[in-house]
N, C-alpha and C. Protein backbone atom coordinates (compact mmCIF):
# COMPACT_ATOMS: atom_id res chain seq x y z
N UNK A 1 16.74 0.18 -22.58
CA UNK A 1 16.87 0.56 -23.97
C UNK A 1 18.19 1.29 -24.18
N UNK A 2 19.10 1.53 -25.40
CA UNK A 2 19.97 1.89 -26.18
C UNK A 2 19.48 2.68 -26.80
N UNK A 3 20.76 4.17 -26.97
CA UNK A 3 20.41 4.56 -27.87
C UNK A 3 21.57 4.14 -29.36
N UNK A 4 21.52 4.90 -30.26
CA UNK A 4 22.55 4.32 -30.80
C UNK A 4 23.92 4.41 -31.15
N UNK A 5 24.58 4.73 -30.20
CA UNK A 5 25.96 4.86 -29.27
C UNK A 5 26.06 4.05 -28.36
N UNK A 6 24.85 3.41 -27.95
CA UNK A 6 25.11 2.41 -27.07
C UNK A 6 24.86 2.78 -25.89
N UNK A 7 24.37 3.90 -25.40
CA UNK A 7 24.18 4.54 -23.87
C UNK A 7 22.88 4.43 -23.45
N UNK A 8 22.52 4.19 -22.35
CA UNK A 8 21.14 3.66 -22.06
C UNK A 8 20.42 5.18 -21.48
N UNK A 9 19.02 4.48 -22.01
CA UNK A 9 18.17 6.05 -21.25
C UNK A 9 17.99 6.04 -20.15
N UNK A 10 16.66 6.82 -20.04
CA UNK A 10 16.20 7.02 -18.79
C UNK A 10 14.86 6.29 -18.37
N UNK A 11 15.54 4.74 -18.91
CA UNK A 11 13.93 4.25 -18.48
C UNK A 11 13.99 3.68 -17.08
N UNK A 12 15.29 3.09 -16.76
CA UNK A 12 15.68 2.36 -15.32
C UNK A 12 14.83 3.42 -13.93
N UNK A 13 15.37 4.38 -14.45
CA UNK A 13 15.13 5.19 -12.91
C UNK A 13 13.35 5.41 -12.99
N UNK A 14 12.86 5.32 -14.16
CA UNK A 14 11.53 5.24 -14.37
C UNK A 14 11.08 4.25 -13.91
N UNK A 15 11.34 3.31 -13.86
CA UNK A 15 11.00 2.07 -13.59
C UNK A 15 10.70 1.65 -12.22
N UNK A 16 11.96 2.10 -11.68
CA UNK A 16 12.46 2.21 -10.18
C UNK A 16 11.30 3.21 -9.54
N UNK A 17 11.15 4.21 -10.02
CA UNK A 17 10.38 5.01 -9.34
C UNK A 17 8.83 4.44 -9.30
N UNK A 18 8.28 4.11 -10.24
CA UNK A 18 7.29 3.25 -10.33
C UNK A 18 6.78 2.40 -9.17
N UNK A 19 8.26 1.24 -9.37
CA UNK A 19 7.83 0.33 -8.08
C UNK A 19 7.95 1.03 -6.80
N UNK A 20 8.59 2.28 -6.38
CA UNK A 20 8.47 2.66 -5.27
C UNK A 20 7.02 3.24 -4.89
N UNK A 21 6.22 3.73 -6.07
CA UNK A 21 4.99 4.42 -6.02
C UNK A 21 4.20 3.26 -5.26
N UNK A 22 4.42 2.14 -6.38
CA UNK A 22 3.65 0.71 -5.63
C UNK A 22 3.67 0.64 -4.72
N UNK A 23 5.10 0.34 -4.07
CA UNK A 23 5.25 -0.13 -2.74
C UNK A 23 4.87 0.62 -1.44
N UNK A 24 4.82 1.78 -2.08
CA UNK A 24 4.22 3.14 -0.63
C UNK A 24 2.31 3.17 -0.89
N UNK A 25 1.87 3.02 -1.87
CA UNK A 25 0.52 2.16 -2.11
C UNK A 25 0.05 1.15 -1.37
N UNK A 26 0.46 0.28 -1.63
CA UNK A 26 0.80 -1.17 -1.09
C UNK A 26 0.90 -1.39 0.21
N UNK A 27 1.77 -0.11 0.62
CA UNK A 27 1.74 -0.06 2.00
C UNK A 27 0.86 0.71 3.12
N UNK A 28 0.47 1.80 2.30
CA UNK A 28 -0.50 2.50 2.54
C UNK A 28 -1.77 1.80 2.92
N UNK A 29 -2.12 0.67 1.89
CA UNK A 29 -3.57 -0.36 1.60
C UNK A 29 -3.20 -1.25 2.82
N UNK A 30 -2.40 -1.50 2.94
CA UNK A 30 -1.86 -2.62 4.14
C UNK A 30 -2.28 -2.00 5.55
N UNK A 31 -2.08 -0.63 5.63
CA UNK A 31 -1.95 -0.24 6.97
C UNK A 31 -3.31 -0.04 6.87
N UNK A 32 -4.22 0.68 6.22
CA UNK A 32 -5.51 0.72 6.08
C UNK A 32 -6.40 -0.32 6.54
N UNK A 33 -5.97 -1.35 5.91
CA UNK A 33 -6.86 -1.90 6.49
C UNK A 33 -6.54 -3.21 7.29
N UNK A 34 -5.50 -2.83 8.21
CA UNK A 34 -5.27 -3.59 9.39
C UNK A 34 -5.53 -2.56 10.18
N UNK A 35 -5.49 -1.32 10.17
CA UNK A 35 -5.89 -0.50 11.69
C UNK A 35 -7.78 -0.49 11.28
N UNK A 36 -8.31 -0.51 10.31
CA UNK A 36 -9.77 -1.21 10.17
C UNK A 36 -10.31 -2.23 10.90
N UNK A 37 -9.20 -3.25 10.26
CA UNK A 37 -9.67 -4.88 11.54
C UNK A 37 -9.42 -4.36 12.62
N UNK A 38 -8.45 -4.14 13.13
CA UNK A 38 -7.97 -3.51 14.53
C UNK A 38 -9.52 -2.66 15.18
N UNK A 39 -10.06 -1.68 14.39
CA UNK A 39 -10.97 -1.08 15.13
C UNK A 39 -12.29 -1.92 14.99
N UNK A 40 -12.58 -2.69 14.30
CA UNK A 40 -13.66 -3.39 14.22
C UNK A 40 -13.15 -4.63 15.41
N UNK A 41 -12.09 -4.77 15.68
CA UNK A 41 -12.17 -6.00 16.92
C UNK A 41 -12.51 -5.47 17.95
N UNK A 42 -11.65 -4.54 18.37
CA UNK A 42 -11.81 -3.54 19.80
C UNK A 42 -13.29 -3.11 19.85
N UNK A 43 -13.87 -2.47 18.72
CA UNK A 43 -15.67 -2.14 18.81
C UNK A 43 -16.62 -3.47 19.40
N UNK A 44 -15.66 -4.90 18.59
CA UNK A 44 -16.96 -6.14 18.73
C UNK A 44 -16.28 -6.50 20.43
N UNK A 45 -15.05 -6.25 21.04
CA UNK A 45 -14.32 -6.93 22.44
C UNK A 45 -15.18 -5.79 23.24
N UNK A 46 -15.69 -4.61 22.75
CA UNK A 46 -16.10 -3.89 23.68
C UNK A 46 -17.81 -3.60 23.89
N UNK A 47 -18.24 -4.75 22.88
CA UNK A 47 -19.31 -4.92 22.99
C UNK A 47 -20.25 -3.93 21.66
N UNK A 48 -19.64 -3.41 21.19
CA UNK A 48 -20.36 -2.57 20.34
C UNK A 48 -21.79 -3.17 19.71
N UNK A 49 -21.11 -4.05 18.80
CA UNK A 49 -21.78 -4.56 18.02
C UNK A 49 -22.99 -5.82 18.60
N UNK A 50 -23.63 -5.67 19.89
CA UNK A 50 -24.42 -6.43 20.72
C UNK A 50 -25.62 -5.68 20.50
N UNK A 51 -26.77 -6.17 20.49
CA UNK A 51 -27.95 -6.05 20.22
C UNK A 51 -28.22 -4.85 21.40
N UNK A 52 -29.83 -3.95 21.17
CA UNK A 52 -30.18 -3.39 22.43
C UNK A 52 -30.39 -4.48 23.40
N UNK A 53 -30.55 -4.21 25.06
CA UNK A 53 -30.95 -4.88 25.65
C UNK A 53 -32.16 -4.29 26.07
């Protein structure tokens, strides 16, 4: 946006900051839940999840 002089605000760096919020989200959700699978494989490789005997 312009104001009317022609100088732009402050929406860019708003913007910018935004998608960085996302992307540390995003990444956050990512790591979550791959160290999840990760512990649910190692529990089922180590037998966890096997019936009593």
């Amino acid at each position: 946006m312009t104001d009317e002089d022609g100088s732009t605000t402050g929406a860019a760096p708003r913007r910018a900051s935004a998608w960085m919020i996302l992307a540390v989200v995003a990444a956050a959700l990512l790591v979550c839940c791959c160290s999840a699978a990760v512990g649910l494989l190692i529990s089922w490789a180590a037998g966890l999840f096997d019936g009593p005997t």
